[in-house]
Protein backbone atom coordinates (compact mmCIF):
# COMPACT_ATOMS: atom_id res chain seq x y z
CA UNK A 1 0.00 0.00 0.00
CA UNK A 2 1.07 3.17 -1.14
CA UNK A 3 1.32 6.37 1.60
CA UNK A 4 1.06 9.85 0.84
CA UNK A 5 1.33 13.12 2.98
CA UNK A 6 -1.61 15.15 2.11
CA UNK A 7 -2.08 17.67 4.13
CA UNK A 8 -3.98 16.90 7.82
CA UNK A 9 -6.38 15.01 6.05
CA UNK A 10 -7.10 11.03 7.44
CA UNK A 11 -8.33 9.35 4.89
CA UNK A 12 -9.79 5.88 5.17
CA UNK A 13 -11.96 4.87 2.15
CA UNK A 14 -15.40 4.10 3.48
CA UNK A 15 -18.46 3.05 2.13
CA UNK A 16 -20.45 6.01 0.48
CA UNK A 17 -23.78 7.22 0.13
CA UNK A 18 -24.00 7.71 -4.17
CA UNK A 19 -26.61 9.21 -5.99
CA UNK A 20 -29.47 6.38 -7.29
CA UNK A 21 -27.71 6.01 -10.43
CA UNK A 22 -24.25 4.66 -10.19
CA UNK A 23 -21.56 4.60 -12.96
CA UNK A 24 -18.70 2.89 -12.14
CA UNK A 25 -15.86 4.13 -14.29
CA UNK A 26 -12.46 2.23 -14.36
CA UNK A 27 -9.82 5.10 -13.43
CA UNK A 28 -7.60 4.29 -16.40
CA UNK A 29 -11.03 5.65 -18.66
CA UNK A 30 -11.02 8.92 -16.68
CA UNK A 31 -9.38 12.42 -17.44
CA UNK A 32 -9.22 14.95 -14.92
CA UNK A 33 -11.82 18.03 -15.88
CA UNK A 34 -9.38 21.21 -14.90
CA UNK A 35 -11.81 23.60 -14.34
CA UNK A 36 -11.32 27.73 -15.42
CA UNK A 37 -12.73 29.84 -13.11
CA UNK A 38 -14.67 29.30 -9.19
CA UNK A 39 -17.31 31.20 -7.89
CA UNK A 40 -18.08 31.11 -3.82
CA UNK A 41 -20.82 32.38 -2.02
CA UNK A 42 -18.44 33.24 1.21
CA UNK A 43 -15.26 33.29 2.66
CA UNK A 44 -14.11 33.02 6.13
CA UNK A 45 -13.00 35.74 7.60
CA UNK A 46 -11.60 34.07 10.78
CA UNK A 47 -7.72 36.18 12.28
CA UNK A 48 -5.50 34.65 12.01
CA UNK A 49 -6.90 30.95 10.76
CA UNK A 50 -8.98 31.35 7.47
CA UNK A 51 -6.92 30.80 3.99
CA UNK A 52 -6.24 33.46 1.08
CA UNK A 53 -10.05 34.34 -0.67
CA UNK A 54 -9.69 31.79 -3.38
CA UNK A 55 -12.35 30.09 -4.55
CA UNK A 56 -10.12 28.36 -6.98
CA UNK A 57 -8.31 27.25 -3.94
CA UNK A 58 -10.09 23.87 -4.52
CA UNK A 59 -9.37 23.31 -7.88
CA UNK A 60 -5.35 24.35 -8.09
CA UNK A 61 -4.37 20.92 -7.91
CA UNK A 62 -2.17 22.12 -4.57
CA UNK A 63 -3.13 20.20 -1.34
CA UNK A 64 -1.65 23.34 0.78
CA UNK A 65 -4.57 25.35 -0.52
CA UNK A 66 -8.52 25.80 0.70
CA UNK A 67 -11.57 27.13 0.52
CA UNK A 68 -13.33 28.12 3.54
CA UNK A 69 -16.40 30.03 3.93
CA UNK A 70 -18.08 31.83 6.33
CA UNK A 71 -19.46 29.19 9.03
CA UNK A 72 -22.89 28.51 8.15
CA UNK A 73 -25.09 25.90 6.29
CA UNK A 74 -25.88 26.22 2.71
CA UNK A 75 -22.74 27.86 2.26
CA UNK A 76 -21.83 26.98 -1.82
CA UNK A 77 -18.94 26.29 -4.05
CA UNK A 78 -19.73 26.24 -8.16
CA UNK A 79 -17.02 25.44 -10.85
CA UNK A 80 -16.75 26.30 -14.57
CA UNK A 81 -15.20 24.59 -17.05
CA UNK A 82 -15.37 26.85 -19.68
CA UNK A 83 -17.19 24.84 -22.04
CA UNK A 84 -19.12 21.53 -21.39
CA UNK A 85 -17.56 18.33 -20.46
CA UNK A 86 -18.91 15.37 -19.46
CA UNK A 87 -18.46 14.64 -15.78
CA UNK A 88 -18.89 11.35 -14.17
CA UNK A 89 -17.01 10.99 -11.08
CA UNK A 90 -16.42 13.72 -8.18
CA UNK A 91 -13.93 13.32 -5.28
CA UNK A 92 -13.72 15.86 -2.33
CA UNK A 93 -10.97 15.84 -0.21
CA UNK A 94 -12.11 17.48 3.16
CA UNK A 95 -10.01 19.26 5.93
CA UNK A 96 -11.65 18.49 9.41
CA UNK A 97 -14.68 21.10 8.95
CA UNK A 98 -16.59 18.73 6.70
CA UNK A 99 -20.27 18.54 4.97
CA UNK A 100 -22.29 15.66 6.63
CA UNK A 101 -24.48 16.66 3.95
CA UNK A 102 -24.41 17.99 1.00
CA UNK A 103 -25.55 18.47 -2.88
CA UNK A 104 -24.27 18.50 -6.62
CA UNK A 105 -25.61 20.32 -8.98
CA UNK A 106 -24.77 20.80 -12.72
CA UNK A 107 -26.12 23.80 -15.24
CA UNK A 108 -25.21 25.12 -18.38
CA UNK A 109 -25.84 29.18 -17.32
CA UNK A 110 -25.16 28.97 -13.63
CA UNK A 111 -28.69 29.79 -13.15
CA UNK A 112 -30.91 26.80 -13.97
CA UNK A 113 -29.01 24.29 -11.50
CA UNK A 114 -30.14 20.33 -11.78
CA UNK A 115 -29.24 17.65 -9.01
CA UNK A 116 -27.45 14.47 -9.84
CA UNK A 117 -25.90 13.34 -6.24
CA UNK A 118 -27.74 14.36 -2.35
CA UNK A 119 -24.87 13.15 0.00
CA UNK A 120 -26.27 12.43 3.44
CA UNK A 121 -24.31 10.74 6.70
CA UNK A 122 -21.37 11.53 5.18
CA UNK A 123 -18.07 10.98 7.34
CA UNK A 124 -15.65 13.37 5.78
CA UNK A 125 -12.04 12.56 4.53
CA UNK A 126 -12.59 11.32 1.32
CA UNK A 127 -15.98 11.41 -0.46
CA UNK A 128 -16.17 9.56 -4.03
CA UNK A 129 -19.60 10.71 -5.88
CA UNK A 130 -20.30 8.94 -9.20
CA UNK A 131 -23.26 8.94 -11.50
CA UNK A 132 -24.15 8.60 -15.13
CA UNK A 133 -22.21 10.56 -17.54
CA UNK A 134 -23.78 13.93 -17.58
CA UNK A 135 -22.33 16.85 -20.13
CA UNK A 136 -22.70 20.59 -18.47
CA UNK A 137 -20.60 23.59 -17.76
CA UNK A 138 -20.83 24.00 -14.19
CA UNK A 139 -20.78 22.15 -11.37
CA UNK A 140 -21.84 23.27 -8.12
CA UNK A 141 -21.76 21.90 -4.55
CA UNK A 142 -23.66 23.35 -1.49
CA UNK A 143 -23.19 22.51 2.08
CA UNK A 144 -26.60 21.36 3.82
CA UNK A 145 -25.05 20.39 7.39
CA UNK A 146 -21.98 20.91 8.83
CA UNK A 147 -20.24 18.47 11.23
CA UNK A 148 -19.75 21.01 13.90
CA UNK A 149 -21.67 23.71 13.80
CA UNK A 150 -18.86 26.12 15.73
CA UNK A 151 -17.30 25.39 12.15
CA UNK A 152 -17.55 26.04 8.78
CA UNK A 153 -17.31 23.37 5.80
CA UNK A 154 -13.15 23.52 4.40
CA UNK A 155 -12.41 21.44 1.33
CA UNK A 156 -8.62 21.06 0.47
CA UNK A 157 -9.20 19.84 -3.50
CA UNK A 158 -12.16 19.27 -5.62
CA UNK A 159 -11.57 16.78 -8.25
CA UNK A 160 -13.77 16.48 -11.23
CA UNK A 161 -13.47 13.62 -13.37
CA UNK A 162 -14.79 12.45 -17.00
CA UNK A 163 -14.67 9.68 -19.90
CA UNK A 164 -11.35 10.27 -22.00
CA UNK A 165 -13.10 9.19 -24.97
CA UNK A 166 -16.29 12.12 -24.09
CA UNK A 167 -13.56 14.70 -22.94
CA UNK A 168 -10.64 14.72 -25.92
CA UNK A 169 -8.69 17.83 -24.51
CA UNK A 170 -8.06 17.26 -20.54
CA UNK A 171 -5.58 15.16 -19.85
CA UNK A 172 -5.12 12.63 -16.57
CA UNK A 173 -4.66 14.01 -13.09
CA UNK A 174 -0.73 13.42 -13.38
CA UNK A 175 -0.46 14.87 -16.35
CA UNK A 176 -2.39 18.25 -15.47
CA UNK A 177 -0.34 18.28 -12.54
CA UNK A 178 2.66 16.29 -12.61
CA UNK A 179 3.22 16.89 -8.19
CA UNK A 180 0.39 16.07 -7.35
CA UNK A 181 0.88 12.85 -4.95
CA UNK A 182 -1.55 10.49 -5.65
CA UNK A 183 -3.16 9.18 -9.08
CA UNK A 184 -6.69 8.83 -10.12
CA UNK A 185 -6.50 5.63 -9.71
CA UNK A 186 -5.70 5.42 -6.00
CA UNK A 187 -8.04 8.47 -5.02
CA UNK A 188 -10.85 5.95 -5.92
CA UNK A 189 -9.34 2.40 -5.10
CA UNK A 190 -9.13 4.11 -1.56
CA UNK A 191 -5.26 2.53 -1.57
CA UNK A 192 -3.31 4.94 0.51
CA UNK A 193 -3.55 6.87 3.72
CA UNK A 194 -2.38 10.35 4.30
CA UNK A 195 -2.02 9.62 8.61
CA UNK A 196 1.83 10.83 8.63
CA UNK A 197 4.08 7.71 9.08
CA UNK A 198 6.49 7.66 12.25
CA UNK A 199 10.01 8.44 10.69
CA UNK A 200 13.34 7.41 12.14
CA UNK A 201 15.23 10.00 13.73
CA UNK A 202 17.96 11.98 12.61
CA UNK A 203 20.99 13.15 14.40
CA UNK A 204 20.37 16.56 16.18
CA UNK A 205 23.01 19.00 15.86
CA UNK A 206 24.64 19.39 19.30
CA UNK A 207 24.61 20.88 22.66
CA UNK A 208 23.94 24.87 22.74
CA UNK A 209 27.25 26.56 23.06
CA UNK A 210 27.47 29.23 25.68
CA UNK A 211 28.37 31.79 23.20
CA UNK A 212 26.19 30.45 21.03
CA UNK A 213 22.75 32.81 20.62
CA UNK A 214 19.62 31.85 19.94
CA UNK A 215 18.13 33.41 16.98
CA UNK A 216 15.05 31.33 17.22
CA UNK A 217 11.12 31.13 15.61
CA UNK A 218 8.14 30.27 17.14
CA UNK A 219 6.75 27.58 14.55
CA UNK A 220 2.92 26.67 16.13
CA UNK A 221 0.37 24.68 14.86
CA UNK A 222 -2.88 23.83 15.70
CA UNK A 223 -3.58 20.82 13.82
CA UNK A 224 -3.05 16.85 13.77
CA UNK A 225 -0.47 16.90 10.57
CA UNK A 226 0.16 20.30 9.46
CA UNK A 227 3.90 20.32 10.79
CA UNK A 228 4.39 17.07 8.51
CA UNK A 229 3.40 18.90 5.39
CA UNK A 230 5.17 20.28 2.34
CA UNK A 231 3.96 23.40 3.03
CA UNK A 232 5.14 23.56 6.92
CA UNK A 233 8.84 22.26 5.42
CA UNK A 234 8.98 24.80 2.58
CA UNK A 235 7.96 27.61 5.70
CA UNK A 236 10.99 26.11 7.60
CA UNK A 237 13.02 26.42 5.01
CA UNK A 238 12.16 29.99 4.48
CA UNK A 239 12.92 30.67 8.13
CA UNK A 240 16.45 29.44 7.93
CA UNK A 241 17.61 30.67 4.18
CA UNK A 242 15.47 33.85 4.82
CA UNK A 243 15.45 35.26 8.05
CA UNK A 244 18.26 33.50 8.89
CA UNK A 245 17.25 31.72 11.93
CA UNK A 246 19.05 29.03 13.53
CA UNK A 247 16.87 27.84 16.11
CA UNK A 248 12.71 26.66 15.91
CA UNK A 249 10.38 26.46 18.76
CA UNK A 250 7.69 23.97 17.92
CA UNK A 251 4.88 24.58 20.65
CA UNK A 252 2.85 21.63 21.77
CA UNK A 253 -0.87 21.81 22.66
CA UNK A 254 -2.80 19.95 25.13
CA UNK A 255 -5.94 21.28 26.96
CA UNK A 256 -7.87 21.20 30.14
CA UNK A 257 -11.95 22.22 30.41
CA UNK A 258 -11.28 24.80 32.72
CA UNK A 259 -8.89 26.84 35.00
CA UNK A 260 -9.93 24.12 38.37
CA UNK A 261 -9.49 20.82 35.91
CA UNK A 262 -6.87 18.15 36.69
CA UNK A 263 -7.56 16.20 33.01
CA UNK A 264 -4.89 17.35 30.30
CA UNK A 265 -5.24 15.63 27.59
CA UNK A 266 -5.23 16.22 23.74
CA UNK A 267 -7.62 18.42 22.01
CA UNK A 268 -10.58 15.36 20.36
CA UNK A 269 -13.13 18.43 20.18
CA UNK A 270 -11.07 20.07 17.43
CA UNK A 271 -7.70 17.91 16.36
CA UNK A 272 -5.88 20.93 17.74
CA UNK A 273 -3.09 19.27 18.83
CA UNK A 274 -0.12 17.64 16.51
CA UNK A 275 0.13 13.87 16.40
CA UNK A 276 3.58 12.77 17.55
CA UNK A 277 4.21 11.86 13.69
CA UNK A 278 3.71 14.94 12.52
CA UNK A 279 5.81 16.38 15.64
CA UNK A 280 9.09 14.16 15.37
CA UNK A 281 8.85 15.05 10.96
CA UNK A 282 8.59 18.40 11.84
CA UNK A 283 11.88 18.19 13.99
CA UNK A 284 13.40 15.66 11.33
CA UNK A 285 12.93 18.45 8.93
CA UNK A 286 14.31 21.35 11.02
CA UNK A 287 17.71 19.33 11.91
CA UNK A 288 18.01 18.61 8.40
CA UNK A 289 17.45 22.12 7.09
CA UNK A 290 20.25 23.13 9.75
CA UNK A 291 17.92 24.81 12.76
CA UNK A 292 18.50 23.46 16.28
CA UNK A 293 15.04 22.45 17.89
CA UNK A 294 13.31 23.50 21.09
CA UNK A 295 10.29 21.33 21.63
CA UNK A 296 7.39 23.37 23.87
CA UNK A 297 4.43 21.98 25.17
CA UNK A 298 1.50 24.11 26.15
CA UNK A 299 -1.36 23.53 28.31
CA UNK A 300 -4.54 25.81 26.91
CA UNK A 301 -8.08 25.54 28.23
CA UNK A 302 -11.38 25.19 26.61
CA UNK A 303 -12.86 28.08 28.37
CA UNK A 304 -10.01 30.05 26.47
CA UNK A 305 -8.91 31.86 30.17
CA UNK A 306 -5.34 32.16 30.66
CA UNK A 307 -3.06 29.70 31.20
CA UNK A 308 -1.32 30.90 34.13
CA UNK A 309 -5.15 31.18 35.78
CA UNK A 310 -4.98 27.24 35.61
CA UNK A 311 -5.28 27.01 39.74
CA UNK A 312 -2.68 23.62 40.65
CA UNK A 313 -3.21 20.71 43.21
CA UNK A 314 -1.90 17.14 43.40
CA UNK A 315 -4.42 15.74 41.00
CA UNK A 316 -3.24 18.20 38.24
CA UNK A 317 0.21 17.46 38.65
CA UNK A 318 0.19 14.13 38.59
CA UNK A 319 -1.48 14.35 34.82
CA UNK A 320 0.85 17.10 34.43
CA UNK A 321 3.43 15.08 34.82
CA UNK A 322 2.40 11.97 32.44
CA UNK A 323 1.91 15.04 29.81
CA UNK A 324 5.42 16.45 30.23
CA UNK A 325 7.47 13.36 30.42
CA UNK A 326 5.66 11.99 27.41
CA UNK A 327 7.42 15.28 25.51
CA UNK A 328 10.34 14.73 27.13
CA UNK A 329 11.06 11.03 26.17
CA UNK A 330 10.15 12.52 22.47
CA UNK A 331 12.51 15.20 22.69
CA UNK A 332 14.77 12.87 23.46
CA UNK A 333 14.24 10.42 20.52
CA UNK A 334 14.83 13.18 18.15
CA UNK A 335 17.51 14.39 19.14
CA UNK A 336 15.79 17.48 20.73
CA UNK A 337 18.64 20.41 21.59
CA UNK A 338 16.70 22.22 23.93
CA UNK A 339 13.65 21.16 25.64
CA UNK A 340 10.60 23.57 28.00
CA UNK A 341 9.40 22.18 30.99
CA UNK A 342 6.46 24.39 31.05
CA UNK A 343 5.05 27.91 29.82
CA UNK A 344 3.00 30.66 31.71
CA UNK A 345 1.87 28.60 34.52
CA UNK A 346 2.26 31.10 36.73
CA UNK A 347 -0.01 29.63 39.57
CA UNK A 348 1.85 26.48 39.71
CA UNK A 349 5.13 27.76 40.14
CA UNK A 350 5.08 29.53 43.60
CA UNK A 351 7.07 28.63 46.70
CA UNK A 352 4.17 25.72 47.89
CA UNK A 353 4.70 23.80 44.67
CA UNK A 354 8.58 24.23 44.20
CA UNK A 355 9.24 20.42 45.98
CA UNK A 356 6.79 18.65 43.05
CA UNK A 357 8.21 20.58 40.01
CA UNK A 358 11.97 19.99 41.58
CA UNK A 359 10.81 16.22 41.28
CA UNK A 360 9.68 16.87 38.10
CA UNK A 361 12.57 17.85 36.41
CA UNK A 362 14.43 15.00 38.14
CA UNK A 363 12.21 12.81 36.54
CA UNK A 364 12.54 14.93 32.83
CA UNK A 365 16.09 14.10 33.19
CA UNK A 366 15.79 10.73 33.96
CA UNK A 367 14.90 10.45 30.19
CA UNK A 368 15.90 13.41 28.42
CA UNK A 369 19.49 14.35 28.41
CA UNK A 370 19.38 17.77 26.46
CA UNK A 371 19.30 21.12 27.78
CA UNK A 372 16.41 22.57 29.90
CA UNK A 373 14.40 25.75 29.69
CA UNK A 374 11.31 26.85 31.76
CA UNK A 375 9.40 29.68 29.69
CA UNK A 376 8.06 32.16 32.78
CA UNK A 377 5.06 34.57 32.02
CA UNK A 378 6.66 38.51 31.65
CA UNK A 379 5.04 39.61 34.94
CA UNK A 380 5.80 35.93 37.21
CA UNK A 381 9.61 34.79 36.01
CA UNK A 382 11.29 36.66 39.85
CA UNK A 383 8.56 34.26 41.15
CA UNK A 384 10.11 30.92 39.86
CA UNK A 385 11.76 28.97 42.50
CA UNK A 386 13.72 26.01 40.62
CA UNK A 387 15.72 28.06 38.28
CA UNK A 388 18.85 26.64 39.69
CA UNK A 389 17.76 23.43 38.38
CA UNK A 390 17.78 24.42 34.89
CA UNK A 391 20.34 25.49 32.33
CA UNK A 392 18.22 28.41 31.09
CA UNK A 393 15.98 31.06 32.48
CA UNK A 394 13.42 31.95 29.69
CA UNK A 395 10.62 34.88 29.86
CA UNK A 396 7.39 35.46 27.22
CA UNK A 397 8.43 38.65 27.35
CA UNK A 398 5.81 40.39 26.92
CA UNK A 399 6.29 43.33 28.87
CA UNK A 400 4.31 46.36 28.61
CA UNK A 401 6.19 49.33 27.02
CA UNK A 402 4.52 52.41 27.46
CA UNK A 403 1.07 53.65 27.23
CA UNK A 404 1.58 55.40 24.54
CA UNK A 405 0.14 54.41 21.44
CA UNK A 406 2.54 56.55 19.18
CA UNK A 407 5.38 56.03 21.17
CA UNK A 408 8.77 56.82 19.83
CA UNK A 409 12.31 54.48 19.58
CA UNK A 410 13.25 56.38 22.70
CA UNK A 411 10.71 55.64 24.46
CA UNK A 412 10.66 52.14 23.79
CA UNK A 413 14.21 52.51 24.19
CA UNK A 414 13.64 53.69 28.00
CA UNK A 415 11.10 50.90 28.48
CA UNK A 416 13.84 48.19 27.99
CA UNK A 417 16.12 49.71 29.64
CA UNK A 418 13.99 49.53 32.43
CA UNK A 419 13.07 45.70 32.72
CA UNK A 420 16.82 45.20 31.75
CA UNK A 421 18.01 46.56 35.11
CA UNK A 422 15.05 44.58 36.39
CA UNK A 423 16.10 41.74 35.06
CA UNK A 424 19.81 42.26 35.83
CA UNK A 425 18.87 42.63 39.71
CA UNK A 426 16.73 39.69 39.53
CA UNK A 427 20.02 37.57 38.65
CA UNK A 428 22.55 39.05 40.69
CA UNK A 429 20.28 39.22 43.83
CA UNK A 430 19.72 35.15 42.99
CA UNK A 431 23.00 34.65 42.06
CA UNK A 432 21.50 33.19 38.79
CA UNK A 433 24.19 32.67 36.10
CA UNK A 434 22.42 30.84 33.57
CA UNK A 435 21.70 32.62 30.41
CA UNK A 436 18.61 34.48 29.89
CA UNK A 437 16.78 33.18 26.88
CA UNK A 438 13.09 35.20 25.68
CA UNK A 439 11.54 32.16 24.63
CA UNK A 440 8.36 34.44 23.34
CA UNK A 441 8.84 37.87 21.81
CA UNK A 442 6.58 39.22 19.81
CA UNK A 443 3.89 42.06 18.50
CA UNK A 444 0.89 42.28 16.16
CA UNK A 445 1.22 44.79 13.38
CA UNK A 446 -0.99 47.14 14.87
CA UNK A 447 -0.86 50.26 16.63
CA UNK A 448 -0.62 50.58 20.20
CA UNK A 449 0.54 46.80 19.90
CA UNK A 450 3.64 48.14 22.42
CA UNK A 451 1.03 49.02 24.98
CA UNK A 452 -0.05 45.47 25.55
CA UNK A 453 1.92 43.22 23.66
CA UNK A 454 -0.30 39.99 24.21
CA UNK A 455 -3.25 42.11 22.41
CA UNK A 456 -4.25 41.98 18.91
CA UNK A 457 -5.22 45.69 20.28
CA UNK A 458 -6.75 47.41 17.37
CA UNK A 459 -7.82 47.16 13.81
CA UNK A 460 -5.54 49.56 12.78
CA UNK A 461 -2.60 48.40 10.66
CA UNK A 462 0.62 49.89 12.09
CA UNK A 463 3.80 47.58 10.55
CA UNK A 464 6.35 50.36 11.57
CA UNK A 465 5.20 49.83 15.58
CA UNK A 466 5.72 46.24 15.03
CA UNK A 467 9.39 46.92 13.37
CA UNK A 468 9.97 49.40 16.07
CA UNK A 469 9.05 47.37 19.03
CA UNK A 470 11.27 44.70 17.61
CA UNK A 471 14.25 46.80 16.64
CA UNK A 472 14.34 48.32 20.19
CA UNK A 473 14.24 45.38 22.01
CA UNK A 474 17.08 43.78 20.28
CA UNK A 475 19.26 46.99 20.15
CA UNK A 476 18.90 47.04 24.36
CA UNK A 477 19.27 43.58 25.17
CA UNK A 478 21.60 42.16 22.69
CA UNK A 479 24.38 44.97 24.86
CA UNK A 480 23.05 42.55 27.78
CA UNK A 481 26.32 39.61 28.46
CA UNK A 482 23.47 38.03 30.32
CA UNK A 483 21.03 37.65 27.13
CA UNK A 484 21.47 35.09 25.00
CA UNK A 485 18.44 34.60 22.55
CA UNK A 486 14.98 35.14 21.47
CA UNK A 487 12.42 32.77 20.31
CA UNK A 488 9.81 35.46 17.63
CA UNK A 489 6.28 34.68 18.27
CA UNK A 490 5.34 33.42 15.73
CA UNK A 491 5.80 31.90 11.99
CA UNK A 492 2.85 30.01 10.87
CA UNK A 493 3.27 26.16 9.00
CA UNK A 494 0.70 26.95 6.23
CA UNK A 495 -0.75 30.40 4.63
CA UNK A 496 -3.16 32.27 6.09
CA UNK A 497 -5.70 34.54 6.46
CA UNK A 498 -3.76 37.32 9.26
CA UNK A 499 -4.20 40.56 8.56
CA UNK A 500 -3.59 42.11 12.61
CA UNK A 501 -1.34 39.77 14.16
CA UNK A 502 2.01 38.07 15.31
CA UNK A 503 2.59 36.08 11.90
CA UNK A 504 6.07 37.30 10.75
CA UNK A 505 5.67 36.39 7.29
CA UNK A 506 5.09 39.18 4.28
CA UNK A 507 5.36 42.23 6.95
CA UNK A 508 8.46 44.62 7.32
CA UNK A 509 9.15 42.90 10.44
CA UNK A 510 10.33 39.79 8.63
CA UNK A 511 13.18 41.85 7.19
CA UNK A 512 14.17 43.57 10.47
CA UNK A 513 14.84 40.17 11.75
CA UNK A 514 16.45 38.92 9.47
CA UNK A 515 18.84 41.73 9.83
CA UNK A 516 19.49 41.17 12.96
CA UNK A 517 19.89 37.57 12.78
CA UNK A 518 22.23 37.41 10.41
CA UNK A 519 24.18 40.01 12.51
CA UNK A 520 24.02 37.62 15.82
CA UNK A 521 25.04 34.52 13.58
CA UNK A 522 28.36 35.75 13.15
C-alpha cells in the first residue's frame, strides 16, 4: 500500500452514500476536468486561521490550498469549465470542517441548476460521488449540514473527473499536474492513507554553546499533521535561508476544560493538537534544514482563560506530569537540543509547589538528556523557584512598554532599559548565572501593539510599531552579556488569512529580523 502526505487530512476509504444512479468508471477511462474559473458564495474571515479568498483554492491541484467560507449551512462552491464536459465521477478531499451533507448540482448558465448526487451521513475525509455521464458547464456543490456547527465546511481539493473518450482535450490528473501525490487511480481504489508515518530519527546538531545565541522562531500549529506537510517544510526552510534563523520552537498543545481541571489531555473536540508523527517530521525536517530544535508543550483551556489562571493541586500534577514526560522522552528520541518544561503557569510555580516541580525535572532528566528551559510569564519569572535546576531562564516577554500608542524608539528605548536593570537585579540578587533566553517575543502589526503586547489591540494596521518594538528590544538587550536569545512569536506552518497579528511572514518585520539575525550569527 502506497502512503502519501496530504495535508492533515485522514483518509480511510469508506463506504459512500452515491446518488441512485451509479456509474462505475475504471480510473484508467477517466481524465481529470481542470476547471477555469470558481465562484463562492463566502469566505471566512476568521484572524488569524482562514486561507487566502480563493475560490479556486479547490481546484489548483495544490493540497496546501482551501476554501473556507463563512461558518454557516448552505454555504456553496460552483465550478466552470469553460465549455461543457462530461463529468462522471467527483472526489472531495475534506479538511476536518466537513459537509455531513451535501448536494451536486450541474447547469449550463449557472442559473438553472439540476441535481445528480444528495450526499447524506457523510463521514468526511474522502468522499467519491459517481453517477451517469452527464455533459454541463458548471458544477456546483452546497453545504446542507456541517459536522460542527462552531465550524464552517473547508475542502482542500475538488476533483472532477470524466470519460477520455467524451472529454478529448483534458488530460489525466498526473499529467495536469505532474506533483500532485496520488493518481486517479488510488483516489478511488481508496489505496493509501495520508495519517503521517512515524520516521526514524535523525541526528540533532549538538549541545547549545554558551556563546552560542539563539536566533530562534516560534513555529505553532494547531492541527493533527500540518507540521508534517510540504507546506510547513517549505515555511521552515524559508525561516532558515530567509530570516536566517538558527533555532525553531515547535509549541505543543494539550488542553484542560477549565482553569480548576486536573484532566490534560489532547484536544478530540477540534484535532488541535499535533500527532507525535507529525511532531518528530517536523523536527526531522528542522535538523536537516540546519535549525536546532526547542520542543514546547502548552497547556490551553477550553474556556479560552489564561493559562497561568490554571489554579494547581496534586491531581493536576500528577497528569501534568504523564503530559510532560511523554514530551520529554520525544525530545529525546529526536535528538531534541533544547527542551521547556512548562510555559505561563504562573499559579503552579510559587514557593508551595517548588518540591513537586523539583521532582519533576528530576524525573525529565531521567529520560531526556538535552538542555532545559522553563518559559516564565513577563510579569511571574522573579517568582520561579527552581531556576537553579535548569540550564536556562526563559521569559514570554511580553512586557508592557509604554502607554503610549505613538510612542517613539526612545521611548521604547527607556522601556527596555527599564526591565533590563530589572532583570539584571533579579540575577545578581539570585546569584542566577544561567543565560537568559526570551523564549516568546513578539507584536501584532498594529498600533498601540507596544502598549499590551499579548493584544491583537486594534484594527488599525501599524507595521512600523511592530518593526519598532522589535528593533528596540534587540538593540537594548543584545548589549546585555546576560542575554542570550529570542524565540519570535510566531511563523505560521501553512498560509493564512492574518491581517492584525504576530505572523512574521510578508510584513516589514520579517526583514528587520532577518537583519538582525544574520548580525548575531556571526
Amino acid at each position: 500500500m502506497k502512503k502519501y502526505l496530504l495535508l492533515g487530512l485522514i483518509i480511510v476509504f469508506t463506504a459512500m452514500n452515491f446518488a441512485d444512479a451509479v456509474f462505475a468508471a475504471d480510473a484508467e477511462d477517466l481524465v481529470y476536468l481542470k476547471v477555469k474559473s470558481a465562484v463562492a458564495s463566502s469566505f471566512d474571515d476568521t484572524e488569524g486561521w482562514a486561507p487566502p479568498e480563493d475560490a479556486m483554492a479547490p481546484a489548483d491541484g495544490d493540497l496546501g490550498t482551501r476554501w473556507s467560507p463563512k461558518y454557516l449551512d448552505n454555504e456553496w462552491i460552483y465550478f466552470d469549465f469553460g465549455k461543457k464536459k462530461t463529468i462522471s465521477t467527483i472526489a472531495i478531499l475534506w479538511e476536518r470542517a466537513f459537509a455531513t451533507e451535501y448536494e451536486i448540482l450541474i447547469s449550463d448558465n449557472a442559473k438553472k441548476w439540476k441535481q445528480v448526487a444528495l450526499m447524506k451521513e457523510q463521514n468526511g475525509n474522502v468522499d467519491i460521488i459517481e453517477f451517469e455521464p452527464v455533459k454541463t458547464r458548471y458544477v456546483k456543490m452546497v453545504g446542507l449540514k456541517r459536522v460542527n456547527p462552531l465550524w464552517g465546511f473547508s475542502i482542500w481539493e475538488f476533483l472532477m473527473f470524466g470519460q477520455k473518450g467524451l472529454n478529448q482535450t483534458d488530460k489525466t490528473l498526473k499529467q495536469t499536474y505532474s506533483d500532485f501525490p496520488v493518481t486517479t487511480a488510488e483516489i478511488l481504489a481508496g489505496d493509501f492513507s495520508v495519517t503521517p508515518e512515524k520516521e526514524d530519527p535523525l541526528p540533532g546538531l549538538g549541545r547549545i554553546g554558551e556563546k552560542e545565541f539563539q536566533t530562534g522562531i516560534n513555529f505553532p500549529s494547531w492541527h493533527e499533521t500540518e507540521i508534517a506537510t510540504k507546506k510547513s517544510d517549505e515555511s521552515i526552510k524559508h525561516l532558515f535561508d530567509n530570516v536566517n534563523a538558527k533555532f525553531i520552537s515547535i509549541p505543543i498543545t494539550w488542553f484542560q476544560d477549565d482553569i480548576d481541571s486536573t484532566e490534560i489531555a489532547r484536544d478530540t473536540i477540534t484535532g488541535s493538537t499535533p500527532m507525535d508523527e507529525a511532531v518528530g517530521h517536523a523536527i526531522n525536517y528542522a535538523h536537516k534544514t540546519g535549525l536546532k530544535v526547542m520542543l514546547k508543550p502548552h497547556v490551553d483551556l477550553y474556556t479560552e482563560a489564561p493559562r497561568y489562571y490554571i489554579i494547581p493541586s496534586v491531581d493536576w500534577f500528577i497528569t501534568y506530569t504523564g503530559f510532560i514526560i511523554h514530551y520529554a522522552r520525544l525530545a529525546e528520541e529526536y535528538n531534541v537540543e533544547l527542551f521547556c518544561i512548562g510555559t505561563e503557569l504562573g499559579e503552579t510555580t510559587t514557593e508551595e509547589w517548588e518540591d513537586i516541580w523539583r521532582t519533576i525535572i528530576f524525573e525529565i532528566r531521567k529520560v531526556y538528556k538535552g538542555q532545559l528551559i522553563y518559559a516564565a510569564n513577563w510579569d511571574r519569572y522573579q517568582d520561579v523557584p527552581f531556576w537553579d535546576e535548569l540550564d536556562f531562564i526563559g521569559i514570554d516577554a511580553y512586557f508592557p512598554l509604554t502607554e503610549n500608542e505613538n510612542a517613539t524608539i526612545e521611548e521604547l528605548d527607556k522601556a527596555w532599559e527599564y526591565y533590563t536593570s530589572e532583570i539584571e537585579d533579579f540575577l545578581k540578587s539570585n546569584d542566577y548565572e544561567q543565560p537568559v533566553i526570551f523564549t516568546e517575543l513578539g507584536y501584532a502589526n498594529v498600533d498601540g501593539c507596544n502598549v499590551e503586547p499579548w493584544l491583537t489591540c486594534s484594527h488599525r494596521e501599524d507595521q512600523d510599531e511592530q518593526a519598532d518594538c522589535l528593533d528596540s528590544a534587540l538593540a537594548v538587550l543584545t548589549e546585555k552579556p546576560w542575554f542570550k536569545g529570542i524565540y519570535w512569536w510566531d511563523y505560521l506552518p501553512t498560509q493564512r488569512t492574518e491581517k492584525y497579528g504576530f505572523h512574521l511572514g510578508g510584513k516589514i518585520v520579517e526583514g528587520i529580523l532577518s537583519e538582525w539575525y544574520e548580525d548575531l550569527n556571526e
